[in-house]
PDB file of N, CA and C in Angstrom:
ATOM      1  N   UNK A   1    -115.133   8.619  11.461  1.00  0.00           N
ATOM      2  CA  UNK A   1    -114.747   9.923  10.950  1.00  0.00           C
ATOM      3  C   UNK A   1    -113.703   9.700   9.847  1.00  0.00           C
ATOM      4  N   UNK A   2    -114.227  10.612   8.655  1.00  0.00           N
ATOM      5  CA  UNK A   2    -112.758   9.998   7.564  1.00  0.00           C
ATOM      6  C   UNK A   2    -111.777  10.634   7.630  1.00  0.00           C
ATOM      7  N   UNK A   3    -110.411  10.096   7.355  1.00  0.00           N
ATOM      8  CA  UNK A   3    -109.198  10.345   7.689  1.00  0.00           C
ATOM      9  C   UNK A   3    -108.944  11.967   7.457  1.00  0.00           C
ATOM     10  N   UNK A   4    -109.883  12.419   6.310  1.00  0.00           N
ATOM     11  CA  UNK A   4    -109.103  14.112   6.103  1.00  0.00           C
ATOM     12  C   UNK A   4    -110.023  14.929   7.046  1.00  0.00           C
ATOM     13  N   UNK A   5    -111.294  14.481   7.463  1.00  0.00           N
ATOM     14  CA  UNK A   5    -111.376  15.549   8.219  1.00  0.00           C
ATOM     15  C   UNK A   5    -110.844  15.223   9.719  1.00  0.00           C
ATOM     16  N   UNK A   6    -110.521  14.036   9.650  1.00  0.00           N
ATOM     17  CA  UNK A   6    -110.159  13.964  11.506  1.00  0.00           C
ATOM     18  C   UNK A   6    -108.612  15.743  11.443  1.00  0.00           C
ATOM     19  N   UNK A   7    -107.952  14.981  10.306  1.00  0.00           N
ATOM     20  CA  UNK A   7    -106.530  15.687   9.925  1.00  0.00           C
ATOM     21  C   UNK A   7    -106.567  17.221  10.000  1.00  0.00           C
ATOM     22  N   UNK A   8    -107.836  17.663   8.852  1.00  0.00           N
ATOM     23  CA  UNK A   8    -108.526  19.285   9.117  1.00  0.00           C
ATOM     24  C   UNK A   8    -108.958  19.578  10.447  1.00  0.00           C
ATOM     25  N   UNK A   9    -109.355  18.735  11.223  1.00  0.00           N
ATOM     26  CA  UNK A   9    -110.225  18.760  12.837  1.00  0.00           C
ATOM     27  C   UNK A   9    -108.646  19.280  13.711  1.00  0.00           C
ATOM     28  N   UNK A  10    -107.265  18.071  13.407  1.00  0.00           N
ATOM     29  CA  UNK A  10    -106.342  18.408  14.161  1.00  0.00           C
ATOM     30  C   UNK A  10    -106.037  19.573  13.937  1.00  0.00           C
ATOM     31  N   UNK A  11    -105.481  20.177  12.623  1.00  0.00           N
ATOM     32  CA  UNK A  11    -105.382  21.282  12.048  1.00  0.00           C
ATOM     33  C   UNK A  11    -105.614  22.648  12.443  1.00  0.00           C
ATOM     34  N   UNK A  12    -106.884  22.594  12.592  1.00  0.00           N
ATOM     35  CA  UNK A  12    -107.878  23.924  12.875  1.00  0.00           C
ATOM     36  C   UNK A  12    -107.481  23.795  14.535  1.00  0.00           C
ATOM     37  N   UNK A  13    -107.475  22.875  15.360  1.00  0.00           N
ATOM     38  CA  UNK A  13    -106.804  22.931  16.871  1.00  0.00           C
ATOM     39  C   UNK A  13    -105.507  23.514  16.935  1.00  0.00           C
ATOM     40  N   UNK A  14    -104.950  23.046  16.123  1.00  0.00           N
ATOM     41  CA  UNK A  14    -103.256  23.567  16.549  1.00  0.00           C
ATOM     42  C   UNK A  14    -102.760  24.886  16.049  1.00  0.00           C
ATOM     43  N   UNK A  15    -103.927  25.127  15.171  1.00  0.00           N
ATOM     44  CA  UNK A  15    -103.704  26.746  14.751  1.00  0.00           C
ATOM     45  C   UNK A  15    -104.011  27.560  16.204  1.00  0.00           C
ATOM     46  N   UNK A  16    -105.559  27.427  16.760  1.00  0.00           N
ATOM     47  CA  UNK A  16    -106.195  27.986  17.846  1.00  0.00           C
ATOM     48  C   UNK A  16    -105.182  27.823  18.676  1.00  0.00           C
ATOM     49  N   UNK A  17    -104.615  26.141  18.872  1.00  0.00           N
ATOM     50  CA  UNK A  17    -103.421  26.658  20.092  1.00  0.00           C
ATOM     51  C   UNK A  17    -102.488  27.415  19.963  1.00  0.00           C
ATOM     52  N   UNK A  18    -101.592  27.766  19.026  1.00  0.00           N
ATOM     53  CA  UNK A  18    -100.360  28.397  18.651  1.00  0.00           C
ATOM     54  C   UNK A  18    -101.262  29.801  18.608  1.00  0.00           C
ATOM     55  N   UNK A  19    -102.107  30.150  18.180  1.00  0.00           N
ATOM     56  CA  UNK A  19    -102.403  31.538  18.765  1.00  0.00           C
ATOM     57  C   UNK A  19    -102.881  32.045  20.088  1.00  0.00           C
ATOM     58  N   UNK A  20    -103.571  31.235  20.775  1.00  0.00           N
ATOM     59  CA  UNK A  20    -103.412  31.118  22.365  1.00  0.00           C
ATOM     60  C   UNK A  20    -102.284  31.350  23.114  1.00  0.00           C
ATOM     61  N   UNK A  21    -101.530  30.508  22.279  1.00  0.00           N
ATOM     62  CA  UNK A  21     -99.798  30.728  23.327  1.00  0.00           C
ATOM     63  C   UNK A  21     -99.343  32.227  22.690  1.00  0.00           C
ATOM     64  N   UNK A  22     -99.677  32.680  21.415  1.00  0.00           N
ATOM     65  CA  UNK A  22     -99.170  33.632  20.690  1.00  0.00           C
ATOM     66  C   UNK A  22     -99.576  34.783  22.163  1.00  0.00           C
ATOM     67  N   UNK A  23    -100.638  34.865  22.321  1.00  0.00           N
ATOM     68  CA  UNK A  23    -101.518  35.464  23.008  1.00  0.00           C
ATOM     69  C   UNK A  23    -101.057  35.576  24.298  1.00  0.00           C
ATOM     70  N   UNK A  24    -100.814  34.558  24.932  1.00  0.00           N
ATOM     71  CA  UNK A  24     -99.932  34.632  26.436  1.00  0.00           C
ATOM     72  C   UNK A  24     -98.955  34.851  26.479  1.00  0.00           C
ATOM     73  N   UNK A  25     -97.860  34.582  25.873  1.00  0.00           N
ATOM     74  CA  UNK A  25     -96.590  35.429  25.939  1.00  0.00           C
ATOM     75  C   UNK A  25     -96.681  36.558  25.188  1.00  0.00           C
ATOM     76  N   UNK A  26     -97.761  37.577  24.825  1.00  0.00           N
ATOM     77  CA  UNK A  26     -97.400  38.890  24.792  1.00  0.00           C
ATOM     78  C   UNK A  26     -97.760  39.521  25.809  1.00  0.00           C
ATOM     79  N   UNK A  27     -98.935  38.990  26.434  1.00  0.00           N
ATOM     80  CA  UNK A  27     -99.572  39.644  28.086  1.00  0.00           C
ATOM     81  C   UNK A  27     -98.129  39.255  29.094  1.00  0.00           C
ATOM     82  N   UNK A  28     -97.556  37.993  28.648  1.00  0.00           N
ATOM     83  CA  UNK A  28     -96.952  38.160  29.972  1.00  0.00           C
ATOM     84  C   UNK A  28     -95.650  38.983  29.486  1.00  0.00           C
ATOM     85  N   UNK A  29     -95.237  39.451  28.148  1.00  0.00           N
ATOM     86  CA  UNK A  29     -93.973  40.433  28.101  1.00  0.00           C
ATOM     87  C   UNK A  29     -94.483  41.598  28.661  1.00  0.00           C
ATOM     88  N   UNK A  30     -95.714  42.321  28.689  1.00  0.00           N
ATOM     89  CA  UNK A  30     -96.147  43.389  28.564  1.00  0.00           C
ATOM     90  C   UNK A  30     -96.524  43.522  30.270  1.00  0.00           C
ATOM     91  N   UNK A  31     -96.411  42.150  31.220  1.00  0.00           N
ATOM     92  CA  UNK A  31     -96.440  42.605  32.457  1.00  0.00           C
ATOM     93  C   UNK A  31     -94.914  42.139  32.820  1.00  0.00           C
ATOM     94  N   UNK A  32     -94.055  41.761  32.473  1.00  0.00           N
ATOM     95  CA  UNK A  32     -92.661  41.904  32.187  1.00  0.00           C
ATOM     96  C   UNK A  32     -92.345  43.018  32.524  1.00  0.00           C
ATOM     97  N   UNK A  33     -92.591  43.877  31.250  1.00  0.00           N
ATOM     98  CA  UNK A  33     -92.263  45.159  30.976  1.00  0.00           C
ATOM     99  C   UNK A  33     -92.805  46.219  31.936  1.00  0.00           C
ATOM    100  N   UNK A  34     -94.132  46.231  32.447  1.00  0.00           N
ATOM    101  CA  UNK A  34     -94.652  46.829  33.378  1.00  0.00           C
ATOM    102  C   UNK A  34     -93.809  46.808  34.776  1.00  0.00           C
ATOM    103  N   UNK A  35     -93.265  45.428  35.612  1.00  0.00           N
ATOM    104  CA  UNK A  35     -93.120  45.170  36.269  1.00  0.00           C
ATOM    105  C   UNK A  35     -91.387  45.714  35.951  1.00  0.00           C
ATOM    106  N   UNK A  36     -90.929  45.739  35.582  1.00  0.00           N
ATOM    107  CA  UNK A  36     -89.290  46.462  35.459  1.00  0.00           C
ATOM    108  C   UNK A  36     -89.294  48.323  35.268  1.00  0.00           C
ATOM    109  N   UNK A  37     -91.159  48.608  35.014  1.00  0.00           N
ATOM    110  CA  UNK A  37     -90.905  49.865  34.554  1.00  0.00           C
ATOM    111  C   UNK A  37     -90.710  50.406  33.326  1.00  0.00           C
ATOM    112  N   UNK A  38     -90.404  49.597  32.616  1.00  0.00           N
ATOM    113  CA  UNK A  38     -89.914  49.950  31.132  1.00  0.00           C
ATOM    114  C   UNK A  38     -91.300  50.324  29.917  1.00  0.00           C
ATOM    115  N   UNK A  39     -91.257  51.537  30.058  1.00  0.00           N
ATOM    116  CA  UNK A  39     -92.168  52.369  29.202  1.00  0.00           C
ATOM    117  C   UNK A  39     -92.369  52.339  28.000  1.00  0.00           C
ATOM    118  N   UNK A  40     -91.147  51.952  27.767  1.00  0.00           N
ATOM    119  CA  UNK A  40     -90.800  51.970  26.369  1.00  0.00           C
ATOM    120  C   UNK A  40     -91.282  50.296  25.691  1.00  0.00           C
ATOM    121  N   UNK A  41     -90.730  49.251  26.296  1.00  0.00           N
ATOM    122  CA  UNK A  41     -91.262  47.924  26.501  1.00  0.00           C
ATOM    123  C   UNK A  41     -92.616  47.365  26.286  1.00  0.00           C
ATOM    124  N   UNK A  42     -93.315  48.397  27.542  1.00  0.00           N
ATOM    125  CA  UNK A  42     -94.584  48.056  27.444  1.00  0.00           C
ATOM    126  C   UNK A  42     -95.298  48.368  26.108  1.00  0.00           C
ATOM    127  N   UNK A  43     -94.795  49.504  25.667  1.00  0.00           N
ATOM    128  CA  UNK A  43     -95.882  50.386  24.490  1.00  0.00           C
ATOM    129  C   UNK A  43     -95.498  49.320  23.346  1.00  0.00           C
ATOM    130  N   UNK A  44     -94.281  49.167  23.066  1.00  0.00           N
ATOM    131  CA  UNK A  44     -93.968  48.167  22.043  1.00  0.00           C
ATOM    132  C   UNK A  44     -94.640  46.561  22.475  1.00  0.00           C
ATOM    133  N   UNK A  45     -94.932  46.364  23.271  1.00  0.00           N
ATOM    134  CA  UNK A  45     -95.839  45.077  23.896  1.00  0.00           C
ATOM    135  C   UNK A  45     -97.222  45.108  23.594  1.00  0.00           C
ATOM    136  N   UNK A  46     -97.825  46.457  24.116  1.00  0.00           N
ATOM    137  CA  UNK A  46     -98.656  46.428  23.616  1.00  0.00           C
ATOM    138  C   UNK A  46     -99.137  47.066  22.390  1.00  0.00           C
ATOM    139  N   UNK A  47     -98.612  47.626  21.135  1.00  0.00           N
ATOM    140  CA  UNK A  47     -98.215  47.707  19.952  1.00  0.00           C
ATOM    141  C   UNK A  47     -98.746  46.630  19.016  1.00  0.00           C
ATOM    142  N   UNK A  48     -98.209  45.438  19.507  1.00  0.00           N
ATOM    143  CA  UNK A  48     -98.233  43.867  18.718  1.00  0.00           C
ATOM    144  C   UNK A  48     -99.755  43.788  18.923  1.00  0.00           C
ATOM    145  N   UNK A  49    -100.580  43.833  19.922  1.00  0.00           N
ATOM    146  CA  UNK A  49    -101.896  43.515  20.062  1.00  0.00           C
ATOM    147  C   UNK A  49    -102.808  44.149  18.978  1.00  0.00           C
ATOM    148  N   UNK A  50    -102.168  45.743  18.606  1.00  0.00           N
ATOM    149  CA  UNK A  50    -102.971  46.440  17.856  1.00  0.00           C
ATOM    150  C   UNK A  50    -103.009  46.088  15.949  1.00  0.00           C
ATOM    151  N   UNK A  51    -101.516  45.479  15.657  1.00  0.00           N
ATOM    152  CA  UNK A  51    -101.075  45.004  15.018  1.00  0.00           C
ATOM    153  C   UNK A  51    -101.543  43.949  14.169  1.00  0.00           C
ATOM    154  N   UNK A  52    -102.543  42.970  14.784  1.00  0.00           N
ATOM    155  CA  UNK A  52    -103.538  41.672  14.741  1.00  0.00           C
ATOM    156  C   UNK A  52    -104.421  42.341  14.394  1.00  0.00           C
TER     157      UNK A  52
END
């Protein structure tokens, strides 16, 4: 495999991961927020999803 696409191959992974994690810590603020009650929390939690 030649060196730039192995590099583009890593690339295109670590984007997908960093939006994966992007992705799990807003579900888990938004059951955070659920779980304290906070109404206000949640809507702004889930806000960011609509946002994308």
């Amino acid at each position: 495999m030649a060196p730039e696409l192995h590099y583009q191959i890593i690339l295109n992974r670590v984007a997908e991961l960093q939006n994966e994690a992007t992705t799990y810590r807003r579900v888990r603020e938004a059951e955070k927020a659920r779980e304290r009650g906070g109404h206000h929390r949640l809507r702004a939690s889930l806000g960011k999803f609509r946002s994308q």
